[in-house]
Protein backbone atom coordinates (compact mmCIF):
# COMPACT_ATOMS: atom_id res chain seq x y z
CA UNK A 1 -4.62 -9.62 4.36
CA UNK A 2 -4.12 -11.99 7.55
CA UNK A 3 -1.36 -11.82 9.91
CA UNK A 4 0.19 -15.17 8.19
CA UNK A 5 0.23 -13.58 4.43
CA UNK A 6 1.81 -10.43 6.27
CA UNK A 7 4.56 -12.83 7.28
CA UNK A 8 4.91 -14.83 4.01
CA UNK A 9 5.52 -10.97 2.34
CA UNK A 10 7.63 -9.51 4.82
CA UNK A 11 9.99 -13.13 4.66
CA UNK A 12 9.84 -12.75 0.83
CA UNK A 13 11.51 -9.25 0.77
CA UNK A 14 13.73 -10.26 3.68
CA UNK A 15 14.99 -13.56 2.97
CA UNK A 16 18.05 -12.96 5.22
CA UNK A 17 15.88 -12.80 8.28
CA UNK A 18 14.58 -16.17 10.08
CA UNK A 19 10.71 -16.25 10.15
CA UNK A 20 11.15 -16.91 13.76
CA UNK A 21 12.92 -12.83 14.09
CA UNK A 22 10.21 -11.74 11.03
CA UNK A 23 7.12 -12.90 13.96
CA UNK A 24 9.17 -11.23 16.41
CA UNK A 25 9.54 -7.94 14.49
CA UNK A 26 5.52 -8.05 13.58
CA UNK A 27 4.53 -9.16 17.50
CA UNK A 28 6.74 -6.12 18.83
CA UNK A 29 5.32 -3.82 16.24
CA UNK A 30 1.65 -5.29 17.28
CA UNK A 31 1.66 -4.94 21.03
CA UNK A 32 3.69 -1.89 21.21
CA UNK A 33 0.51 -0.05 19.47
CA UNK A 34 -1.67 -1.64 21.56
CA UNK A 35 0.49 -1.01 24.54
CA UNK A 36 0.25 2.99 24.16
CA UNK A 37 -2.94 2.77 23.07
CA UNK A 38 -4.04 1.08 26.32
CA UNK A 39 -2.35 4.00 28.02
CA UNK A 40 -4.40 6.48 26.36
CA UNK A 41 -1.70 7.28 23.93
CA UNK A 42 -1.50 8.02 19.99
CA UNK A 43 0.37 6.20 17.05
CA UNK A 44 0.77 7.67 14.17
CA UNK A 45 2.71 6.39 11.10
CA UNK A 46 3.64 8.87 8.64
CA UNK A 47 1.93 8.36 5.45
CA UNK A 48 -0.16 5.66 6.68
CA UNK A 49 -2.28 6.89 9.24
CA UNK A 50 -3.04 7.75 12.85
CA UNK A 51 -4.24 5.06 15.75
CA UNK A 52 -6.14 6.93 18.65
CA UNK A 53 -8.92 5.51 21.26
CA UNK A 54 -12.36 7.17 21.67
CA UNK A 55 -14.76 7.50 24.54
CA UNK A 56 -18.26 6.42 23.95
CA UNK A 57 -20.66 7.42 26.94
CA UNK A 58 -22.90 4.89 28.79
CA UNK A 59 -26.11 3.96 26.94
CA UNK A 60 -29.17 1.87 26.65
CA UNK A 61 -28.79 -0.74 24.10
CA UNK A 62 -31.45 -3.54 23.09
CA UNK A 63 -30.73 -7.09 22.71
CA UNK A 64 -31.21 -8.11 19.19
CA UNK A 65 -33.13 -11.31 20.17
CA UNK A 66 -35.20 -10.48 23.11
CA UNK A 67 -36.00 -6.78 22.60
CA UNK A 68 -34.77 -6.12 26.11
CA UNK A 69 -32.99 -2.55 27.22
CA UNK A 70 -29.38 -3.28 27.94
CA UNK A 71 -27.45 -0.85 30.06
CA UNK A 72 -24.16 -0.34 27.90
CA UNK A 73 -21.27 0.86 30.08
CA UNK A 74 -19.18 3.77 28.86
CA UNK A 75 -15.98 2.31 27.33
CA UNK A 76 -13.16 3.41 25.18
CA UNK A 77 -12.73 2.41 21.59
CA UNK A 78 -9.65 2.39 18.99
CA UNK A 79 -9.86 4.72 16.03
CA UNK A 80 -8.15 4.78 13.09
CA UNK A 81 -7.33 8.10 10.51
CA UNK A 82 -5.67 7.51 7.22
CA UNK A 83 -2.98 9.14 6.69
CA UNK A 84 -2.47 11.69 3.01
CA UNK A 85 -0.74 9.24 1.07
CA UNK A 86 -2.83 6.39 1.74
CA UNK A 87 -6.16 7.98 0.67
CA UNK A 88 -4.46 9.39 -2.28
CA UNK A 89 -3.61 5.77 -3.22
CA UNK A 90 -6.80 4.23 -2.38
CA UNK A 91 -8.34 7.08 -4.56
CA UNK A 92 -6.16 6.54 -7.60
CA UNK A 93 -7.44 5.86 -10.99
């Protein structure tokens, strides 16, 4: 699913709201996550799952088309856990 078909569902079960105040809703939710994630933070949803960051250490990479050592910095990187209920749905008969 894109961002626009996650619109076109949310304004299907909300038909009150404008779809102005349904991208609203969606960009708060978006860069509110992001937001504590950029400050190290956690987000977790019940019964969907968990959003964390990682650290990955500095390493030497290779350039796929040259063969060339690349220094890669050490950086951090999102991570996501599913949550109880969502495994037990994707795991349903």
């Amino acid at each position: 699913m894109i961002r626009s078909e996650l619109l076109q569902e949310l304004h299907k079960d909300n038909p009150e709201l404008r779809a102005e105040e349904i991208e609203q809703v969606v960009d708060i939710f978006f860069d509110e996550i992001s937001q504590r994630l950029a400050e190290g933070g956690r987000v977790e949803l019940r019964g969907f799952g968990a959003f964390s960051t990682r650290e990955r250490e500095a390493r030497t990479g290779r350039n796929p088309r040259t063969g060339e050592s690349v220094e890669v910095p050490a950086k951090r990187v999102p991570y996501f856990k599913a949550g109880k209920e969502i495994r037990q749905r994707l795991n349903e008969g």
